[in-house]
C-alpha atoms as a PDB file:
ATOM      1  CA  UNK A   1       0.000   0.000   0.000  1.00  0.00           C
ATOM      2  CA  UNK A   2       1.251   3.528  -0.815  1.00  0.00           C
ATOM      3  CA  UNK A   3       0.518   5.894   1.826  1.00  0.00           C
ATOM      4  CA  UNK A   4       0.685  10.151   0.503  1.00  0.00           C
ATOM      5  CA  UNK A   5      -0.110  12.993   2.604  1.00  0.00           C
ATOM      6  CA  UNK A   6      -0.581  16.266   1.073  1.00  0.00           C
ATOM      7  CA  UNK A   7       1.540  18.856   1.650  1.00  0.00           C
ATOM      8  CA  UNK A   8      -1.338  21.309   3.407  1.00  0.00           C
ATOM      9  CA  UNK A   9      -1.309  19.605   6.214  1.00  0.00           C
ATOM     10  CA  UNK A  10       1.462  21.745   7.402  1.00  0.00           C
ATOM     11  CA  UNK A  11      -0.744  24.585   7.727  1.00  0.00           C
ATOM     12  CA  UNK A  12      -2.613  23.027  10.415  1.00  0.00           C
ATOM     13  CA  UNK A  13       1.031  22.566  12.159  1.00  0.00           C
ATOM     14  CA  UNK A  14       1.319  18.882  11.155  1.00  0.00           C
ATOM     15  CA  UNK A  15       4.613  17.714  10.211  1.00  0.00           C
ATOM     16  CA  UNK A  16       3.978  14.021   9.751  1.00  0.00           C
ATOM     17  CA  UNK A  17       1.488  11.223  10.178  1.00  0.00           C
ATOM     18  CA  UNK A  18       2.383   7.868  12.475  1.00  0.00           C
ATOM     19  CA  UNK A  19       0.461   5.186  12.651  1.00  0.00           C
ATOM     20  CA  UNK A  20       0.574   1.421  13.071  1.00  0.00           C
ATOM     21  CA  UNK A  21       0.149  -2.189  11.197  1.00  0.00           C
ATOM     22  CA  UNK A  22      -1.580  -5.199  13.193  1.00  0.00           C
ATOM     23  CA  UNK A  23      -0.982  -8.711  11.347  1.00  0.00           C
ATOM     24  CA  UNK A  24      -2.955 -11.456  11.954  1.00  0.00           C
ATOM     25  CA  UNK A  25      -4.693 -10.156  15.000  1.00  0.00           C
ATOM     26  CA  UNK A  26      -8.041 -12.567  16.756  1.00  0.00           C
ATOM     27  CA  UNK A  27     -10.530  -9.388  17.284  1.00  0.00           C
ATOM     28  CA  UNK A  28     -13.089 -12.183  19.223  1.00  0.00           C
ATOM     29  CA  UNK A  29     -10.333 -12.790  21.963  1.00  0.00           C
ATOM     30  CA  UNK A  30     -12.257 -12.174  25.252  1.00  0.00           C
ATOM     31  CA  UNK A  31      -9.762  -9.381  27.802  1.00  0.00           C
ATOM     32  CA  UNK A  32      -7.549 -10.332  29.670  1.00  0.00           C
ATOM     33  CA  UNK A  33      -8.095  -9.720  33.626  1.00  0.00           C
ATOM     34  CA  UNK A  34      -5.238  -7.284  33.526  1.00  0.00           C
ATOM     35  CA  UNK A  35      -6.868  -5.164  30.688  1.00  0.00           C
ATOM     36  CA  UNK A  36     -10.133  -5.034  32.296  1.00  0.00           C
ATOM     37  CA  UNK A  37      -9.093  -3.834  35.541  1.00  0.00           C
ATOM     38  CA  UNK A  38      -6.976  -1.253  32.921  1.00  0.00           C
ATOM     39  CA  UNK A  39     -10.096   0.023  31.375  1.00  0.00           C
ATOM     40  CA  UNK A  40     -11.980   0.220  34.773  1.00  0.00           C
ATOM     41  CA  UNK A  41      -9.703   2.093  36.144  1.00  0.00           C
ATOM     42  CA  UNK A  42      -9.400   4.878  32.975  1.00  0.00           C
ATOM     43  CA  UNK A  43     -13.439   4.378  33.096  1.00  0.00           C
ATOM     44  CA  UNK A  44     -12.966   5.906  36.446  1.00  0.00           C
ATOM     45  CA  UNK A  45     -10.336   8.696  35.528  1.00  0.00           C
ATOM     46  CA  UNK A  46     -12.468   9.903  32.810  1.00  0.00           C
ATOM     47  CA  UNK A  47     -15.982   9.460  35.371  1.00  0.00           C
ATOM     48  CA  UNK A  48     -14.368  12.062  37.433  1.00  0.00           C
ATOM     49  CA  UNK A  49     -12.650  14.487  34.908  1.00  0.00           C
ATOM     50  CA  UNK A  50     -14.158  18.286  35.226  1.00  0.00           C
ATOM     51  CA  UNK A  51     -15.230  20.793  32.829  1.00  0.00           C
ATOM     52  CA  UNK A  52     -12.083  22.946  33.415  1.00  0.00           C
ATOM     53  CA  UNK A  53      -9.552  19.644  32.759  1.00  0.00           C
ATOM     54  CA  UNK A  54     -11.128  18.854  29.441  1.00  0.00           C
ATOM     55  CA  UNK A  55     -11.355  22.902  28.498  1.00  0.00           C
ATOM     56  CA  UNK A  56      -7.639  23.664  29.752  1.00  0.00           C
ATOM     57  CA  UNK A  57      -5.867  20.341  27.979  1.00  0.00           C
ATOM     58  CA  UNK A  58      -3.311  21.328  25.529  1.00  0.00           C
ATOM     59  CA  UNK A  59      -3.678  18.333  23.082  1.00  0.00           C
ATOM     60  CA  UNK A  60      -7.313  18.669  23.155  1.00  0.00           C
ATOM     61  CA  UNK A  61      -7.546  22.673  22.300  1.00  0.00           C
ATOM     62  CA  UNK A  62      -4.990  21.567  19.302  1.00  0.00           C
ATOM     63  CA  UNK A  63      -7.531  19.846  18.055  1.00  0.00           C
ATOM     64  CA  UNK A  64     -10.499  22.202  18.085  1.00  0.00           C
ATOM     65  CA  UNK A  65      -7.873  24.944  16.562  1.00  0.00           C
ATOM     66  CA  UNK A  66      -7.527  22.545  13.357  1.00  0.00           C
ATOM     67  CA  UNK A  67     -11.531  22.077  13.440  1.00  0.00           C
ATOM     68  CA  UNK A  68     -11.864  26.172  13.888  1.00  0.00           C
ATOM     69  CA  UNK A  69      -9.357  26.663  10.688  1.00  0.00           C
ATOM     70  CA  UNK A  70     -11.017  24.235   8.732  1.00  0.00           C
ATOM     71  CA  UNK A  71     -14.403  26.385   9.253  1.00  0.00           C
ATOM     72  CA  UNK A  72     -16.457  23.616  11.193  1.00  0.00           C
ATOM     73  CA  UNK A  73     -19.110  23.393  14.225  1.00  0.00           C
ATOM     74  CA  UNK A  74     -16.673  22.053  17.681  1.00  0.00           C
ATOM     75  CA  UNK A  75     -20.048  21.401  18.802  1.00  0.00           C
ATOM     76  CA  UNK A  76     -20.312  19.065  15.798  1.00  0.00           C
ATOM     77  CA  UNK A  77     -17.028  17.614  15.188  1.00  0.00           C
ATOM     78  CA  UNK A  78     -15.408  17.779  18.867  1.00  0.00           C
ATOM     79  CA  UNK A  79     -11.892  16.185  19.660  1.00  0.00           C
ATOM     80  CA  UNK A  80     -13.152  11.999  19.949  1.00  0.00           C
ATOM     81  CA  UNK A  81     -11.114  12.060  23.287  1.00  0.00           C
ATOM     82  CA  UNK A  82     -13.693  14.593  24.537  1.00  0.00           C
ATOM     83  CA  UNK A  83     -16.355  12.587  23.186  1.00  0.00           C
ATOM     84  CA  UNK A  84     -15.607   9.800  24.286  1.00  0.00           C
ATOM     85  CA  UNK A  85     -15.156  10.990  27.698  1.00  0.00           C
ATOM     86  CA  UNK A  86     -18.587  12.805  27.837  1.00  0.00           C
ATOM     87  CA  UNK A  87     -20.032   9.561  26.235  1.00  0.00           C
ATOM     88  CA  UNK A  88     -18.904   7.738  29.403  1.00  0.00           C
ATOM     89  CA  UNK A  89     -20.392  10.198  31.788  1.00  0.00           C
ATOM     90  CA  UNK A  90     -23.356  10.565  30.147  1.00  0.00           C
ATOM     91  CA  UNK A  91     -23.156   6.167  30.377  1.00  0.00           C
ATOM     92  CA  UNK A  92     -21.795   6.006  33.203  1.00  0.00           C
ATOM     93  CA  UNK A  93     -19.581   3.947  32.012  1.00  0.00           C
ATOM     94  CA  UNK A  94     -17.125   2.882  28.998  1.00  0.00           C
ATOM     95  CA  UNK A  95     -18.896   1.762  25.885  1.00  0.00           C
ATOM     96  CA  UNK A  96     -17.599  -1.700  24.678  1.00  0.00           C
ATOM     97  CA  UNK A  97     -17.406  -2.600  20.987  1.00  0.00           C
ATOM     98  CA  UNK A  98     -14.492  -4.951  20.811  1.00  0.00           C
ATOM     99  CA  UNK A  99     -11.336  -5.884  21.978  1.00  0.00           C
ATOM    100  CA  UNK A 100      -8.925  -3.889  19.804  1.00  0.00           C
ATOM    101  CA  UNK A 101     -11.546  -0.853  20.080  1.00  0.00           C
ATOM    102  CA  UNK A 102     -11.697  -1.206  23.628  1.00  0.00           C
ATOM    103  CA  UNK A 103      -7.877  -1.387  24.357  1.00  0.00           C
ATOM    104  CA  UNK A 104      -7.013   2.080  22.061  1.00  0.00           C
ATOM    105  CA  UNK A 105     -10.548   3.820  23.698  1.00  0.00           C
ATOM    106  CA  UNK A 106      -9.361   2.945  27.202  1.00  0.00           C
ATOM    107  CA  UNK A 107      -5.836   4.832  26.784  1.00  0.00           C
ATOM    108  CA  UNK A 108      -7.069   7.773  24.354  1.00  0.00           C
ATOM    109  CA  UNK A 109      -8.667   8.698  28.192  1.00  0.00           C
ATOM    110  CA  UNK A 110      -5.276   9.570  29.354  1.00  0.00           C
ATOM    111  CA  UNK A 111      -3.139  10.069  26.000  1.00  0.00           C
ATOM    112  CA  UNK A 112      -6.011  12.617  24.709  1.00  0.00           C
ATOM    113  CA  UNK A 113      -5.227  11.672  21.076  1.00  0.00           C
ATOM    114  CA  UNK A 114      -7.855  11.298  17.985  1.00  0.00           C
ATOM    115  CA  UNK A 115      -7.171   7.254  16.987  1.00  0.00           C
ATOM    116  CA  UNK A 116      -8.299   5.960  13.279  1.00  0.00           C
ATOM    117  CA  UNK A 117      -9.186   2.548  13.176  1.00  0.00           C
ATOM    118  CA  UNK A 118      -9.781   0.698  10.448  1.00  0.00           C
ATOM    119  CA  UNK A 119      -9.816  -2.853   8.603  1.00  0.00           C
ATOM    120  CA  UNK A 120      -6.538  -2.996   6.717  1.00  0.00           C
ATOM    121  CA  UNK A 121      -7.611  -5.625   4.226  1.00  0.00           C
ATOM    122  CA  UNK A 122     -10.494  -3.281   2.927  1.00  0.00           C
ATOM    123  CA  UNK A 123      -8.724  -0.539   1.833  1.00  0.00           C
ATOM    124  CA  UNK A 124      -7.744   0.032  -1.599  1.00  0.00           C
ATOM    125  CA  UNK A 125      -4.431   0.619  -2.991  1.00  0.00           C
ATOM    126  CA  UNK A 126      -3.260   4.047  -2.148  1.00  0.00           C
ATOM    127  CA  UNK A 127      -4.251   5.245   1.207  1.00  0.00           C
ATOM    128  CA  UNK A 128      -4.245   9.534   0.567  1.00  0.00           C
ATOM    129  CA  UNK A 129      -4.277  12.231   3.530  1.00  0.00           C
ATOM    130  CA  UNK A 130      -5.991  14.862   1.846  1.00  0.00           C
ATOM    131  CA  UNK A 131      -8.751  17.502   1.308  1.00  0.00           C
ATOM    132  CA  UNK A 132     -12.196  17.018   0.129  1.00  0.00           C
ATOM    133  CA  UNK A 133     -12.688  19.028  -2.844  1.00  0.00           C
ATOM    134  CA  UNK A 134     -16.577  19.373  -1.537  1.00  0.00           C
ATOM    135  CA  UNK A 135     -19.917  17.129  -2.270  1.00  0.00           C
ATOM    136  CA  UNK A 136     -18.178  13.962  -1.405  1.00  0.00           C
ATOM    137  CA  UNK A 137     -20.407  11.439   0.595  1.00  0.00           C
ATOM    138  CA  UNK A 138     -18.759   9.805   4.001  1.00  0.00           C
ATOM    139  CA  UNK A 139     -20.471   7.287   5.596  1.00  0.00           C
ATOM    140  CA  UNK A 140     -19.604   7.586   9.501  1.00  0.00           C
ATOM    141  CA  UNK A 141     -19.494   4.523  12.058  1.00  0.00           C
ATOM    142  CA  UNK A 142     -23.164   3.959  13.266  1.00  0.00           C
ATOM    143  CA  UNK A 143     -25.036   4.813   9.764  1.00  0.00           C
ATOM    144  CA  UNK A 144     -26.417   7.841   7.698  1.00  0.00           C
ATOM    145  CA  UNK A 145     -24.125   9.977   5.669  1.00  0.00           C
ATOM    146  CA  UNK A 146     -22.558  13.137   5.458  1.00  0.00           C
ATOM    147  CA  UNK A 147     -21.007  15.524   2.892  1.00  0.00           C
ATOM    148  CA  UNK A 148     -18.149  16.850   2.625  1.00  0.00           C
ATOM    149  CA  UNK A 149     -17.303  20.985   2.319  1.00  0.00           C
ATOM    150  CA  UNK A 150     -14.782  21.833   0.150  1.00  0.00           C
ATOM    151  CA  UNK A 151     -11.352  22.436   2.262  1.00  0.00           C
ATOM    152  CA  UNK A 152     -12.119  19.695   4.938  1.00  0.00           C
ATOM    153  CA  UNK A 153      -9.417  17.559   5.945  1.00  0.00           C
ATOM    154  CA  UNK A 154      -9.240  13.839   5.697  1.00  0.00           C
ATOM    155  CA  UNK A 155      -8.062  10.374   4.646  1.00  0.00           C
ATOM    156  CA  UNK A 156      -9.709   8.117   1.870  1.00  0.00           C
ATOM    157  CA  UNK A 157      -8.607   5.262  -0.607  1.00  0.00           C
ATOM    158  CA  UNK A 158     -10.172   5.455  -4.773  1.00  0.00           C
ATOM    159  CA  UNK A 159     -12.959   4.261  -3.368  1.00  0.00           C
ATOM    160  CA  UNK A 160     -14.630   6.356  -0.123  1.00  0.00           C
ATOM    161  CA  UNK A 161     -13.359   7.813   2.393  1.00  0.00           C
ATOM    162  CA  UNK A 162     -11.834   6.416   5.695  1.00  0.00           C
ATOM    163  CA  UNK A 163     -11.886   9.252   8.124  1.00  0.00           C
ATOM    164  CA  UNK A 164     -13.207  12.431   8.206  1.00  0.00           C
ATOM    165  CA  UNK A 165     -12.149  15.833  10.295  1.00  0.00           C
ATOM    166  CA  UNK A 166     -10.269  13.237  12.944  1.00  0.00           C
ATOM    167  CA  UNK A 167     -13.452  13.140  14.472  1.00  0.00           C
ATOM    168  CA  UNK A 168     -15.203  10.229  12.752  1.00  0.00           C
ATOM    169  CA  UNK A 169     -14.357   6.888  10.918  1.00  0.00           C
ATOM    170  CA  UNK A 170     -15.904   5.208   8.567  1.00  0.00           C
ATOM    171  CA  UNK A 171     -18.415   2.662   8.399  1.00  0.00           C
ATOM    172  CA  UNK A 172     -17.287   1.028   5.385  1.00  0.00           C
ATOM    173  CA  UNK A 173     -13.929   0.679   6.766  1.00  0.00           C
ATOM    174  CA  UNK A 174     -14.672  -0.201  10.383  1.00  0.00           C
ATOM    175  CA  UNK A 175     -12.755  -3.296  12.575  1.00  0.00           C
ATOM    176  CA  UNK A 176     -15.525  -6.092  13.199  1.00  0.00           C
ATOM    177  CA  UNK A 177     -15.097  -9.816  14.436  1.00  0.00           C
ATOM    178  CA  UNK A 178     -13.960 -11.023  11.155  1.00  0.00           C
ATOM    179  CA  UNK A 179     -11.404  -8.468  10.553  1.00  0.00           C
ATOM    180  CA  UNK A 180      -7.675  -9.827  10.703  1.00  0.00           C
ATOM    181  CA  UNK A 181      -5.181  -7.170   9.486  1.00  0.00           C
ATOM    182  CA  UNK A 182      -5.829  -3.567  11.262  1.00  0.00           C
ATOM    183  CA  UNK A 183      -4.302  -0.105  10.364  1.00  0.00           C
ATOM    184  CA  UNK A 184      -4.331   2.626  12.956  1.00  0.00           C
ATOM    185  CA  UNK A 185      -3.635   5.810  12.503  1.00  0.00           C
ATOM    186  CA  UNK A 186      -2.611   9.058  14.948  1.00  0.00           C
ATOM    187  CA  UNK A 187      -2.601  12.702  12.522  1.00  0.00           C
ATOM    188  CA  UNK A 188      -2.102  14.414  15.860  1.00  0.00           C
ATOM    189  CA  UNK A 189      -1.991  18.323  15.675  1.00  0.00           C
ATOM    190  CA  UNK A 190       0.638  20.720  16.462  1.00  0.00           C
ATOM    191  CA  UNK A 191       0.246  20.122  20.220  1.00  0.00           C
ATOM    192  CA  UNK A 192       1.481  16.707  19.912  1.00  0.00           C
ATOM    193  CA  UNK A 193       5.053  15.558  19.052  1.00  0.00           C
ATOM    194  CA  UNK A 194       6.126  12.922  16.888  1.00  0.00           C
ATOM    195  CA  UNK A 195       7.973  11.105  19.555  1.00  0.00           C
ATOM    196  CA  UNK A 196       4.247  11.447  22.131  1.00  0.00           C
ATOM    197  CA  UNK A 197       2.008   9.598  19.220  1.00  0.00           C
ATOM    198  CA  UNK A 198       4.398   7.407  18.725  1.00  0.00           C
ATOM    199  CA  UNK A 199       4.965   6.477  22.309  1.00  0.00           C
ATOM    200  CA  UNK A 200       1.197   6.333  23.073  1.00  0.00           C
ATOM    201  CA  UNK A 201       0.747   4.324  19.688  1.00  0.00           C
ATOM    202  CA  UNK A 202       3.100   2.136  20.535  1.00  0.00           C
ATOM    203  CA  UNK A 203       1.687   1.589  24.013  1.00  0.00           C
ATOM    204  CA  UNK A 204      -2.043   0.935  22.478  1.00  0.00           C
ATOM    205  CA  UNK A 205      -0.150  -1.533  19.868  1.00  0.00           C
ATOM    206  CA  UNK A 206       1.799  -3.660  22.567  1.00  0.00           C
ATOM    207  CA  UNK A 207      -1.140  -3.812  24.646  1.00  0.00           C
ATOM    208  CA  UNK A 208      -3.585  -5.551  21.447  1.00  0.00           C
ATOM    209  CA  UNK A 209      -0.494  -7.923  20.270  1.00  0.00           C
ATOM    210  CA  UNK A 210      -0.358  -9.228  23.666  1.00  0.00           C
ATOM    211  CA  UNK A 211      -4.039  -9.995  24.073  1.00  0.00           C
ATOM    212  CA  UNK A 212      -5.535 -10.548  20.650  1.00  0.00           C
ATOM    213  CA  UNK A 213      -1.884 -12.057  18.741  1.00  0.00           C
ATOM    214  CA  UNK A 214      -0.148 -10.933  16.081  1.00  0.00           C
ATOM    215  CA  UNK A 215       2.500  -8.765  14.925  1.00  0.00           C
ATOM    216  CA  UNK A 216       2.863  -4.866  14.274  1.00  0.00           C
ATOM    217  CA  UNK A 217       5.099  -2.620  12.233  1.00  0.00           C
ATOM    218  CA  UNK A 218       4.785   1.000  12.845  1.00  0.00           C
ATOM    219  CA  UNK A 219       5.618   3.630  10.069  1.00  0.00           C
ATOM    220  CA  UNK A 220       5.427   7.577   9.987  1.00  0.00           C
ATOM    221  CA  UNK A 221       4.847   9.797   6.954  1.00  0.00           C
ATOM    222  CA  UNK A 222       6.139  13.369   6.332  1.00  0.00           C
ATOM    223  CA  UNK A 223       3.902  15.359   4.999  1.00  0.00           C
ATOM    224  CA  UNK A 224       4.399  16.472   2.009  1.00  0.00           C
ATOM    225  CA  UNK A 225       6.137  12.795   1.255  1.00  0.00           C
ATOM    226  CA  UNK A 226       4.768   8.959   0.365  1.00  0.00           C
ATOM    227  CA  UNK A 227       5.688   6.005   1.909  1.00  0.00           C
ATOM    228  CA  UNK A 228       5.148   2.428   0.910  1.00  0.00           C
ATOM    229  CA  UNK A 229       4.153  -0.275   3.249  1.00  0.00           C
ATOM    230  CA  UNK A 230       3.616  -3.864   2.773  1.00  0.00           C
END
């Protein structure tokens, strides 16, 4: 797969794209004790988070500056670590979807970062971090559809599009029982160093491998630059 990222993104103070490729990973593997008393205890970090934490966090306000440049709602697209967070206290708790979702969800609580997700084996070719020139349709995780404004920043293959704003991935794309290979992705913003994602990725990465199987290769992308992976 060739991976590109366009050049613009380094006026939204990106310099590169990391991200991660899981091999042969067994999505139905059931948690391991010692990653469920993980997510418990981020389930209760985020359960007592307040307003002012969320508002004040560095990584977080880097990505509502991109959203603000890019001329979108915050209210509509905000940062998914806020999301998520407000999801579980509106829950009460942490949603569950499956094991490699619920592993990355559990430490974006504490690393803050936006994580793309996606099923490796059902993307296309060339895997482009671009713009949308406007009118294109992106089908988000959970149904419906949306379309796109000219200028808006995301990810797609020649077919649709993967992720959209860093706020929302795609349904087409998404990581289900049956999926085997798994690409994720961290854009970041310019809050968050090279050497952070990759740490945090890295982190998220070990902690899958060890529970569902498999082997990873990480990779980073300059923007501006292409990479090819296998």
């Amino acid at each position: 797969m060739k991976i590109e990222v366009d050049k613009r993104y380094l006026l939204f103070g990106l310099m590169n794209i990391v991200g991660a490729i899981l091999h042969n990973v067994n999505v139905k593997n059931v948690l391991s004790p010692k990653i469920e008393q993980r997510i418990q205890e981020q389930q209760n970090k985020a359960l007592k988070y307040d307003e002012t934490v969320i508002k004040n966090n560095k990584i977080l306000e880097g990505y509502r500056a991109m959203i603000r440049k890019s001329g979108r709602s915050l209210k509509k697209y905000p940062p998914t670590a806020e999301a998520l967070i407000n999801n579980i206290k509106d829950r009460g708790h942490m949603p569950r979807i499956n094991s490699i979702v619920d592993i990355y969800n559990m430490e974006v609580i504490s690393n803050f970062l936006s994580i793309g997700a996606h099923d490796y084996d059902k993307i296309s070719q060339t895997l482009c971090f671009t713009f949308a020139e406007g009118e294109e349709i992106f089908y988000p995780i959970g149904g419906g559809e949306k379309r796109t404004v000219r200028g808006d920043f995301l990810y797609r293959d020649e077919n649709d599009i993967l992720a959209y704003l860093d706020a929302r991935d795609s349904e087409l794309y998404k990581i289900s029982e049956e999926t085997k290979n798994v690409i994720l992705i961290v854009q970041g913003n310019a809050n968050t160093s090279k050497e952070y994602r990759e740490n945090s990725l890295k982190q998220i990465v070990e902690q899958i491998i060890d529970n569902c199987g498999g082997q990873y290769e990480m990779f980073s992308v300059d923007c501006g630059n292409s990479i090819i992976i296998s």
